[in-house]
C-alpha atoms as a PDB file:
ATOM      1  CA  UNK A   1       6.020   6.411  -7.015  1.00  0.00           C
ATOM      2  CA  UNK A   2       6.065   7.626 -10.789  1.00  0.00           C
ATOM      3  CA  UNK A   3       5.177   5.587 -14.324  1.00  0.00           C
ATOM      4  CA  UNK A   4       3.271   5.073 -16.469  1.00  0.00           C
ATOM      5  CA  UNK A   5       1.597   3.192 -19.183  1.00  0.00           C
ATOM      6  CA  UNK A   6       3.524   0.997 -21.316  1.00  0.00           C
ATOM      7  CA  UNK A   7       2.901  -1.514 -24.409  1.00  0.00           C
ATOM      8  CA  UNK A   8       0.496  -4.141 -24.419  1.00  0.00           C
ATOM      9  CA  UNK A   9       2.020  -7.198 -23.468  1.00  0.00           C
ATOM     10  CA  UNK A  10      -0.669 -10.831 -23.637  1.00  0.00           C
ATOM     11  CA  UNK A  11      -2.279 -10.327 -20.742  1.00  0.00           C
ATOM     12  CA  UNK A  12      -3.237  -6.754 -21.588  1.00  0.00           C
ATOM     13  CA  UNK A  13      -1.750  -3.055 -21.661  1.00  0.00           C
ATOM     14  CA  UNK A  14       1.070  -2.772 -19.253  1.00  0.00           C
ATOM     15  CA  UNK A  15       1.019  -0.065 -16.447  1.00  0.00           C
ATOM     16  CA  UNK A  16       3.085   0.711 -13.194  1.00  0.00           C
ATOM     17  CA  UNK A  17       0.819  -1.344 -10.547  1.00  0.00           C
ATOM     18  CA  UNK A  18       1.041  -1.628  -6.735  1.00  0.00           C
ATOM     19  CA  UNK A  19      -1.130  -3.149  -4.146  1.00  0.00           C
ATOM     20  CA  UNK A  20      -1.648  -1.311  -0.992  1.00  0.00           C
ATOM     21  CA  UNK A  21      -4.184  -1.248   2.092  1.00  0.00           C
ATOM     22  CA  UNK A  22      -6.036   2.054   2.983  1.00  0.00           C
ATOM     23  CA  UNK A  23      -6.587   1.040   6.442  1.00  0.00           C
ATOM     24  CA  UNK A  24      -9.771   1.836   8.607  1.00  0.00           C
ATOM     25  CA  UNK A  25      -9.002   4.058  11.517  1.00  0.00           C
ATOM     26  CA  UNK A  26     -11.171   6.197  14.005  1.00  0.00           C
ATOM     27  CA  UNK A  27     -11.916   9.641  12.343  1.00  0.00           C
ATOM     28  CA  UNK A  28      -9.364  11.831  14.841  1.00  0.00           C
ATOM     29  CA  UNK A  29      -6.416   9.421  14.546  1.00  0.00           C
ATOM     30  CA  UNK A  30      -7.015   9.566  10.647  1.00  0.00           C
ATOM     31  CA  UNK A  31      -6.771  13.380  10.885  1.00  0.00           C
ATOM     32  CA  UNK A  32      -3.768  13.288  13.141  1.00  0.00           C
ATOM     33  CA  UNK A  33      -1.606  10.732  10.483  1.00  0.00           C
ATOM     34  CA  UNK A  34      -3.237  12.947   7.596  1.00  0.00           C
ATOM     35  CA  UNK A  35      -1.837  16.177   9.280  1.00  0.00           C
ATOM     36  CA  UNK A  36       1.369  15.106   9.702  1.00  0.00           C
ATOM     37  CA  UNK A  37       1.630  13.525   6.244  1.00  0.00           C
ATOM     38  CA  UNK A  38       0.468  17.077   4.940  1.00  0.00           C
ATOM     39  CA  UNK A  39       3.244  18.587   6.811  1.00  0.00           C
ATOM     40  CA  UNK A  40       5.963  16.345   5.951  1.00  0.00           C
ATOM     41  CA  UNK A  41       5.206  13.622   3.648  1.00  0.00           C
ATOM     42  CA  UNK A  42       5.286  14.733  -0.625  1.00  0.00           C
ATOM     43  CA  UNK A  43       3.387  12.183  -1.625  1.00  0.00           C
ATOM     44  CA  UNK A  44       0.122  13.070   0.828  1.00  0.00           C
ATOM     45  CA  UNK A  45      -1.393  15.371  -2.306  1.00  0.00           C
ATOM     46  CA  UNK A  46      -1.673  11.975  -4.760  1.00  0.00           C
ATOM     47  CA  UNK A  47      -2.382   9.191  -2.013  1.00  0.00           C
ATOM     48  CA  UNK A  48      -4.199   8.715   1.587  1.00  0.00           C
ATOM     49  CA  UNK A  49      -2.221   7.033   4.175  1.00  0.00           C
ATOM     50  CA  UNK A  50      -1.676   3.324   3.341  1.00  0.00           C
ATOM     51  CA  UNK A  51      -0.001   0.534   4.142  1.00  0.00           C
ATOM     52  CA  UNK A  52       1.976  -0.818   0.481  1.00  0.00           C
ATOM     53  CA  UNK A  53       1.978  -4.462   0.197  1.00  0.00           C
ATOM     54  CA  UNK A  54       3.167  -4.931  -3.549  1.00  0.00           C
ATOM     55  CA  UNK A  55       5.669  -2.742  -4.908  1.00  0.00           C
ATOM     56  CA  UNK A  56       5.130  -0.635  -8.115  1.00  0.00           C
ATOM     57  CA  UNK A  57       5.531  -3.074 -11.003  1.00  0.00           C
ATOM     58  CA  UNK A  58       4.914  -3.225 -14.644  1.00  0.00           C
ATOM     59  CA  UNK A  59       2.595  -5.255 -15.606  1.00  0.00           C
ATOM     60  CA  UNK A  60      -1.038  -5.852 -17.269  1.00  0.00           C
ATOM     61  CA  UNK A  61      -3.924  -5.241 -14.258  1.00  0.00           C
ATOM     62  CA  UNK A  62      -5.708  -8.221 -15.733  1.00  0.00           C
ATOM     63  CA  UNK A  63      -3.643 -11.044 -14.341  1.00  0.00           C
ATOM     64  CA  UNK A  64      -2.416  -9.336 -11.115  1.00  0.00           C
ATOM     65  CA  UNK A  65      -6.421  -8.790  -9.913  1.00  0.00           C
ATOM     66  CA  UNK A  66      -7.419 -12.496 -11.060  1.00  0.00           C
ATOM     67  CA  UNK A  67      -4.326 -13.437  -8.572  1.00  0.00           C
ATOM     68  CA  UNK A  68      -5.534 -11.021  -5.517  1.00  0.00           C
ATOM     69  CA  UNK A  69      -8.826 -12.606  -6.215  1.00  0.00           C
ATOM     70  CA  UNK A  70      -8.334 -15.913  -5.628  1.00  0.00           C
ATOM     71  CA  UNK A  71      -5.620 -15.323  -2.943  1.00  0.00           C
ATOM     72  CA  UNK A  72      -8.045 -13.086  -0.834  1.00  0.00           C
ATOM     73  CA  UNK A  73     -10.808 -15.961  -1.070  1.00  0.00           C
ATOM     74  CA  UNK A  74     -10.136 -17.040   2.376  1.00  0.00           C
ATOM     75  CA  UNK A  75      -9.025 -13.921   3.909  1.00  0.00           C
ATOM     76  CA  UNK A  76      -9.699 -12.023   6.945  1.00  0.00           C
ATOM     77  CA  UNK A  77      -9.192  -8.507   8.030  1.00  0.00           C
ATOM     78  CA  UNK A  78      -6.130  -7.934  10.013  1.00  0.00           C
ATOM     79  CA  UNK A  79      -6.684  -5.503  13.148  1.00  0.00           C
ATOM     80  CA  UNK A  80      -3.308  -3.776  13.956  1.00  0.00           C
ATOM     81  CA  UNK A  81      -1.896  -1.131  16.545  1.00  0.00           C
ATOM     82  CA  UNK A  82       0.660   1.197  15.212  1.00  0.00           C
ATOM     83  CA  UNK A  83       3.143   2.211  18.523  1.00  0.00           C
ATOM     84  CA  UNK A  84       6.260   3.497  16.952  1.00  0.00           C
ATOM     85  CA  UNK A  85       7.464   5.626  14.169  1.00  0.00           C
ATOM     86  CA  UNK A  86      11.109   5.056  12.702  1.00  0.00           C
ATOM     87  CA  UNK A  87      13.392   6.984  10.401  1.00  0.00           C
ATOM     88  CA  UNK A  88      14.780   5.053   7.628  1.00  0.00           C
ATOM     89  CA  UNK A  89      17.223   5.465   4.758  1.00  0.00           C
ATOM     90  CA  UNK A  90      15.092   4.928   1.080  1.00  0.00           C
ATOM     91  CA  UNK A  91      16.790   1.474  -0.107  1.00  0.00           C
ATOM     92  CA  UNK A  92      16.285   2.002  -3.459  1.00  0.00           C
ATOM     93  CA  UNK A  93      15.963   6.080  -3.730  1.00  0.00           C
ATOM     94  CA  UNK A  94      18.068   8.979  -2.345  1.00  0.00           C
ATOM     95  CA  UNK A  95      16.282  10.591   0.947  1.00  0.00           C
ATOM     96  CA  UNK A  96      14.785   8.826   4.038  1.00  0.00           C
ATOM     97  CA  UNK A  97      11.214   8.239   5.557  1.00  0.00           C
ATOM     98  CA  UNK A  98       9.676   8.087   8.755  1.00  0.00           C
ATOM     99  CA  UNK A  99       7.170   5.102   8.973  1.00  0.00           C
ATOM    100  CA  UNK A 100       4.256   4.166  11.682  1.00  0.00           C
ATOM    101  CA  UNK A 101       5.299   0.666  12.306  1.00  0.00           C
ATOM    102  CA  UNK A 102       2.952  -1.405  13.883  1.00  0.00           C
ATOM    103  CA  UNK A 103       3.422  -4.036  16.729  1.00  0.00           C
ATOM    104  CA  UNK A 104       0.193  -6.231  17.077  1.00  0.00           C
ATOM    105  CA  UNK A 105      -0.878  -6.961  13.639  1.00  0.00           C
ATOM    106  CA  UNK A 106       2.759  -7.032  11.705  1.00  0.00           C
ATOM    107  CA  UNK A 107       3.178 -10.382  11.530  1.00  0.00           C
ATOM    108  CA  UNK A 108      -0.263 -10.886   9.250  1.00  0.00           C
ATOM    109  CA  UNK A 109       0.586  -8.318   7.511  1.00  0.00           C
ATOM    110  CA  UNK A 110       4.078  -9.432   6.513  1.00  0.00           C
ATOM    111  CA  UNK A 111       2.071 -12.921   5.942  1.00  0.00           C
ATOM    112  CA  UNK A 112      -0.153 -11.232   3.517  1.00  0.00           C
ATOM    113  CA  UNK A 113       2.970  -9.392   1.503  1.00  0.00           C
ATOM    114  CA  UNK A 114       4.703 -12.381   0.963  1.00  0.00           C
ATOM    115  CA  UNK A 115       1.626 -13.903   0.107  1.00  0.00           C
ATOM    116  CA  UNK A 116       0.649 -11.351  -2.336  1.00  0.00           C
ATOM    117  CA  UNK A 117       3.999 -12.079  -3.706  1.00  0.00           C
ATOM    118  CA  UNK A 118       3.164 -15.347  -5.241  1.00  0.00           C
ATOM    119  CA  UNK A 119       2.329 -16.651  -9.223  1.00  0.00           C
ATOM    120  CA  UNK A 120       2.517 -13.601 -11.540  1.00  0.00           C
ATOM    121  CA  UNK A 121       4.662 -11.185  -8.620  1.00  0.00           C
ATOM    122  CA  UNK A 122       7.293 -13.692  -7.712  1.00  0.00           C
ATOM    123  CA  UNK A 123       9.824 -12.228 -10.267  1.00  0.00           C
ATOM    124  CA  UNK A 124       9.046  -9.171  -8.532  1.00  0.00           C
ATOM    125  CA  UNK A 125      10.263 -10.195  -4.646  1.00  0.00           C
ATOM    126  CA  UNK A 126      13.087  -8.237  -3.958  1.00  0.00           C
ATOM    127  CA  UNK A 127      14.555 -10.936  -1.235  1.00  0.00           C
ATOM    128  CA  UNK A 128      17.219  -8.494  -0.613  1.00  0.00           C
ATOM    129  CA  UNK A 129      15.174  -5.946   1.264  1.00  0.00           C
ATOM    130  CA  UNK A 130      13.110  -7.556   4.080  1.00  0.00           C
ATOM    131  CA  UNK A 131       9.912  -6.205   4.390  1.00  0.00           C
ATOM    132  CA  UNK A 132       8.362  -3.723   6.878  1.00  0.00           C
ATOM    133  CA  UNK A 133       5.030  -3.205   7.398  1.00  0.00           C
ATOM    134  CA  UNK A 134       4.137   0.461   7.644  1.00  0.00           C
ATOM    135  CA  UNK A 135       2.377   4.002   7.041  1.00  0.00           C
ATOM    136  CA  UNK A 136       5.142   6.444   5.353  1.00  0.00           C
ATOM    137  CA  UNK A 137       3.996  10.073   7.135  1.00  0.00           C
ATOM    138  CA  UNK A 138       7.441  11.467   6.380  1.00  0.00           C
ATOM    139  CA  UNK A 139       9.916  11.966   3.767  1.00  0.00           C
ATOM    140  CA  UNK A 140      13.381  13.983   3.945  1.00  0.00           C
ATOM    141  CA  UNK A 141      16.359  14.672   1.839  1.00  0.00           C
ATOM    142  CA  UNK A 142      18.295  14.471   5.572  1.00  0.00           C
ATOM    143  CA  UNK A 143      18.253  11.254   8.178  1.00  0.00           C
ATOM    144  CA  UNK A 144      18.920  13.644  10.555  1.00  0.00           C
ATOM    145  CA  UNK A 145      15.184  15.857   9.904  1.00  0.00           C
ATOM    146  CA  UNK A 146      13.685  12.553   9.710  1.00  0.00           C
ATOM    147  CA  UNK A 147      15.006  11.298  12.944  1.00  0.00           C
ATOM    148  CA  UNK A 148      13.597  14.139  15.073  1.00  0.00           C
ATOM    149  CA  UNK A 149      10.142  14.246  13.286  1.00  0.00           C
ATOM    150  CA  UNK A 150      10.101  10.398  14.677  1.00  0.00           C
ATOM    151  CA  UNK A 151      11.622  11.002  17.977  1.00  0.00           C
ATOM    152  CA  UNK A 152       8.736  13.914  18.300  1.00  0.00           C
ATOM    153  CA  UNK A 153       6.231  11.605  17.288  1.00  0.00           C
ATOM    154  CA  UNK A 154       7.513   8.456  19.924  1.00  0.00           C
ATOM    155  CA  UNK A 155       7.502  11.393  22.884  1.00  0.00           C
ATOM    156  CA  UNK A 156       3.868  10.673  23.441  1.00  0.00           C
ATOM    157  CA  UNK A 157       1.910   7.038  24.422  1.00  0.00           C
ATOM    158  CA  UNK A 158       1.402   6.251  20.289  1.00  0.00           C
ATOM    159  CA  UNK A 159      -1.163   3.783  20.048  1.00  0.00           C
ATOM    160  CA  UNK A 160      -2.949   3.775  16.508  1.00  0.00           C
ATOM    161  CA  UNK A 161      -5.394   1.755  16.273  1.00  0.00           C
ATOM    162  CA  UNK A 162      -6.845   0.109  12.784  1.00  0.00           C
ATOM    163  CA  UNK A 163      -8.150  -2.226  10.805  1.00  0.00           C
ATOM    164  CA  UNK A 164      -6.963  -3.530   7.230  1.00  0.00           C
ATOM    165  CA  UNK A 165     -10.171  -5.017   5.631  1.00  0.00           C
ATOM    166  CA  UNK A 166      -9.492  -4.887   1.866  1.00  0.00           C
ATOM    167  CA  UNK A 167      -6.544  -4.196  -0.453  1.00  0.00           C
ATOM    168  CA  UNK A 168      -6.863  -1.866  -3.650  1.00  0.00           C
ATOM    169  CA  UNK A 169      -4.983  -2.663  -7.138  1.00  0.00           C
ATOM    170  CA  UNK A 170      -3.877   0.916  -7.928  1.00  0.00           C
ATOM    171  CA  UNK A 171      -2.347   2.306 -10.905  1.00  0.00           C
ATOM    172  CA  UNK A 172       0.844   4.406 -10.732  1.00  0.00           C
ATOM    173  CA  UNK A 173       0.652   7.574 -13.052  1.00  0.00           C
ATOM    174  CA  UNK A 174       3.346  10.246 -13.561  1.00  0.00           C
ATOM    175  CA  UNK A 175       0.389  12.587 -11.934  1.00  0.00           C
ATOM    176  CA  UNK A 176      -2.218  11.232 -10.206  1.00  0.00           C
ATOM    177  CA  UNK A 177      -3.012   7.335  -8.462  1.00  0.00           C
ATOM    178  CA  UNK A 178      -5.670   6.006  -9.028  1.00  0.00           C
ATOM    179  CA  UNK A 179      -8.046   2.452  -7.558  1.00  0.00           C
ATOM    180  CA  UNK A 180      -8.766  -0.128 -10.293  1.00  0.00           C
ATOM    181  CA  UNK A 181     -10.500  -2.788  -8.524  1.00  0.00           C
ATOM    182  CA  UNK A 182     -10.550  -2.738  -4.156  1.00  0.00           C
ATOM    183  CA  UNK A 183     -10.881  -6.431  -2.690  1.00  0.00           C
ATOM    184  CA  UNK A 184     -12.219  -7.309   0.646  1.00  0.00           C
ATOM    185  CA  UNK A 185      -9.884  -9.464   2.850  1.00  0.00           C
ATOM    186  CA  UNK A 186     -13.421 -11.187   3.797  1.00  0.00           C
ATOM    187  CA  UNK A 187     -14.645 -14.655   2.837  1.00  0.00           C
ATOM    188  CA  UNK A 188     -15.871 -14.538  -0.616  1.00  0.00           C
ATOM    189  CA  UNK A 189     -17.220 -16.422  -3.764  1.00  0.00           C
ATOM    190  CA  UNK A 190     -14.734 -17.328  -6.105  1.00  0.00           C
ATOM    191  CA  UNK A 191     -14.109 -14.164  -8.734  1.00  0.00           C
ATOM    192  CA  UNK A 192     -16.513 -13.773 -11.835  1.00  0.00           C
ATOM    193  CA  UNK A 193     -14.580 -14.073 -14.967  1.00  0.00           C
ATOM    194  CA  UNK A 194     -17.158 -11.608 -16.576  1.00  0.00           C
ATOM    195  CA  UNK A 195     -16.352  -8.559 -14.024  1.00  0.00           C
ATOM    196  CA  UNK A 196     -15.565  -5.791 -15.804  1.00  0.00           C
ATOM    197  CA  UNK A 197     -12.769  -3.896 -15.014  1.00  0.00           C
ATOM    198  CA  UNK A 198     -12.299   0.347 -14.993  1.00  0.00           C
ATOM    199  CA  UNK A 199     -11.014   1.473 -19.113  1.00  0.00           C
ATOM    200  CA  UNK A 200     -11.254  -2.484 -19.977  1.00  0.00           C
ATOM    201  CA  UNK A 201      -9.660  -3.790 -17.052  1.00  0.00           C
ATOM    202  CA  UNK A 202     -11.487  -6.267 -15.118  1.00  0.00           C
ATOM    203  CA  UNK A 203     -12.395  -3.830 -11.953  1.00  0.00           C
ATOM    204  CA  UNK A 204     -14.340  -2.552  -9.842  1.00  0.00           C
ATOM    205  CA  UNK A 205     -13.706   1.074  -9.468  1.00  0.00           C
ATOM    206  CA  UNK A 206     -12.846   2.536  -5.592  1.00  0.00           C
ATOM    207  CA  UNK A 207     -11.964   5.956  -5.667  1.00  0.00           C
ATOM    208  CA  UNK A 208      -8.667   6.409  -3.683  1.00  0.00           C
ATOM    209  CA  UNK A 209      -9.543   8.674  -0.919  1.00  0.00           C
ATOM    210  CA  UNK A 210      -7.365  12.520  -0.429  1.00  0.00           C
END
């Protein structure tokens, strides 16, 4: 994921945005997805594992966390079990990617995506490209590479075990990622328009963890 910042458009300056969920996992199975991910994945340096729920867009922060807001009002978090990994051509990019794809938990996650996809991201749904929930711990210039990393990785009894309890707003530099406001997929009050956000954004700063 590159970009950066762009003009100010009405509802503020315009940056590359995405919404994705750092999921809570036991300590050892974070290590183990982390390790691999070091080994194989070139984005493990600028982001922790995650699952990526809105696409990088460009667009103002402002309007995009006022929507997450009230859309995660009546949330919940969303336990999940991650039991196979797959190796996938990139469907926009050259290369492929080997994802954890969970089984108990996908369908609330999918819910959530095409949730998130409503009001200011509905230009943005690409209804071409169904959507698959899942943790990229692998990327390769080969489908052939990929498919052994995830045929190594289904040899053993994989059961991950998580939780997804907020989503971050995250802002897509040409260098580094970084959280502008994390959400909790708990009950809440509704947002308050006075929050400030992180460099005039409305936000509350989360660091991304590394």
């Amino acid at each position: 994921m590159l970009g950066g910042r762009g003009e100010r458009g009405g509802g503020g300056e315009v940056t590359k945005l995405a919404l994705v969920a750092f999921p809570l996992l036991e300590e050892p199975d974070r290590q183990w997805i982390e390790s691999i991910r070091g080994r194989h994945d070139p984005q493990a340096s600028r982001i922790a594992a995650h699952f990526t729920l809105v696409f990088p867009v460009e667009l103002a922060a402002e309007p995009v966390a006022e929507h997450t807001s009230a859309l995660l009002m009546d949330g919940r978090p969303i336990a999940f079990v991650l039991r196979r990994a797959e190796a996938l051509p990139d469907r926009i990019g050259r290369g492929c990617h080997v994802f954890l794809v969970p089984e108990e938990g996908r369908d609330e996650i999918t819910a959530l995506h095409d949730r998130l996809y409503g009001d200011v991201l509905r230009p943005y749904l690409r209804d071409d490209m169904p959507f698959l929930p899942h943790i990229t711990v692998g990327g390769c210039r080969d489908l052939g590479e990929c498919e052994r990393l995830a045929e190594a990785l289904n040899r053993g009894d994989l059961a991950v075990r998580g939780t997804v309890s907020s989503i971050d707003l995250i802002e897509v530099g040409k260098e580094d990622v970084k959280t502008l406001i994390r959400l909790s997929l708990e009950h809440r009050t509704p947002p308050n328009k006075g929050m400030h956000l992180t460099n005039g954004r409305r936000s509350r700063r989360a660091p991304v963890r590394r």
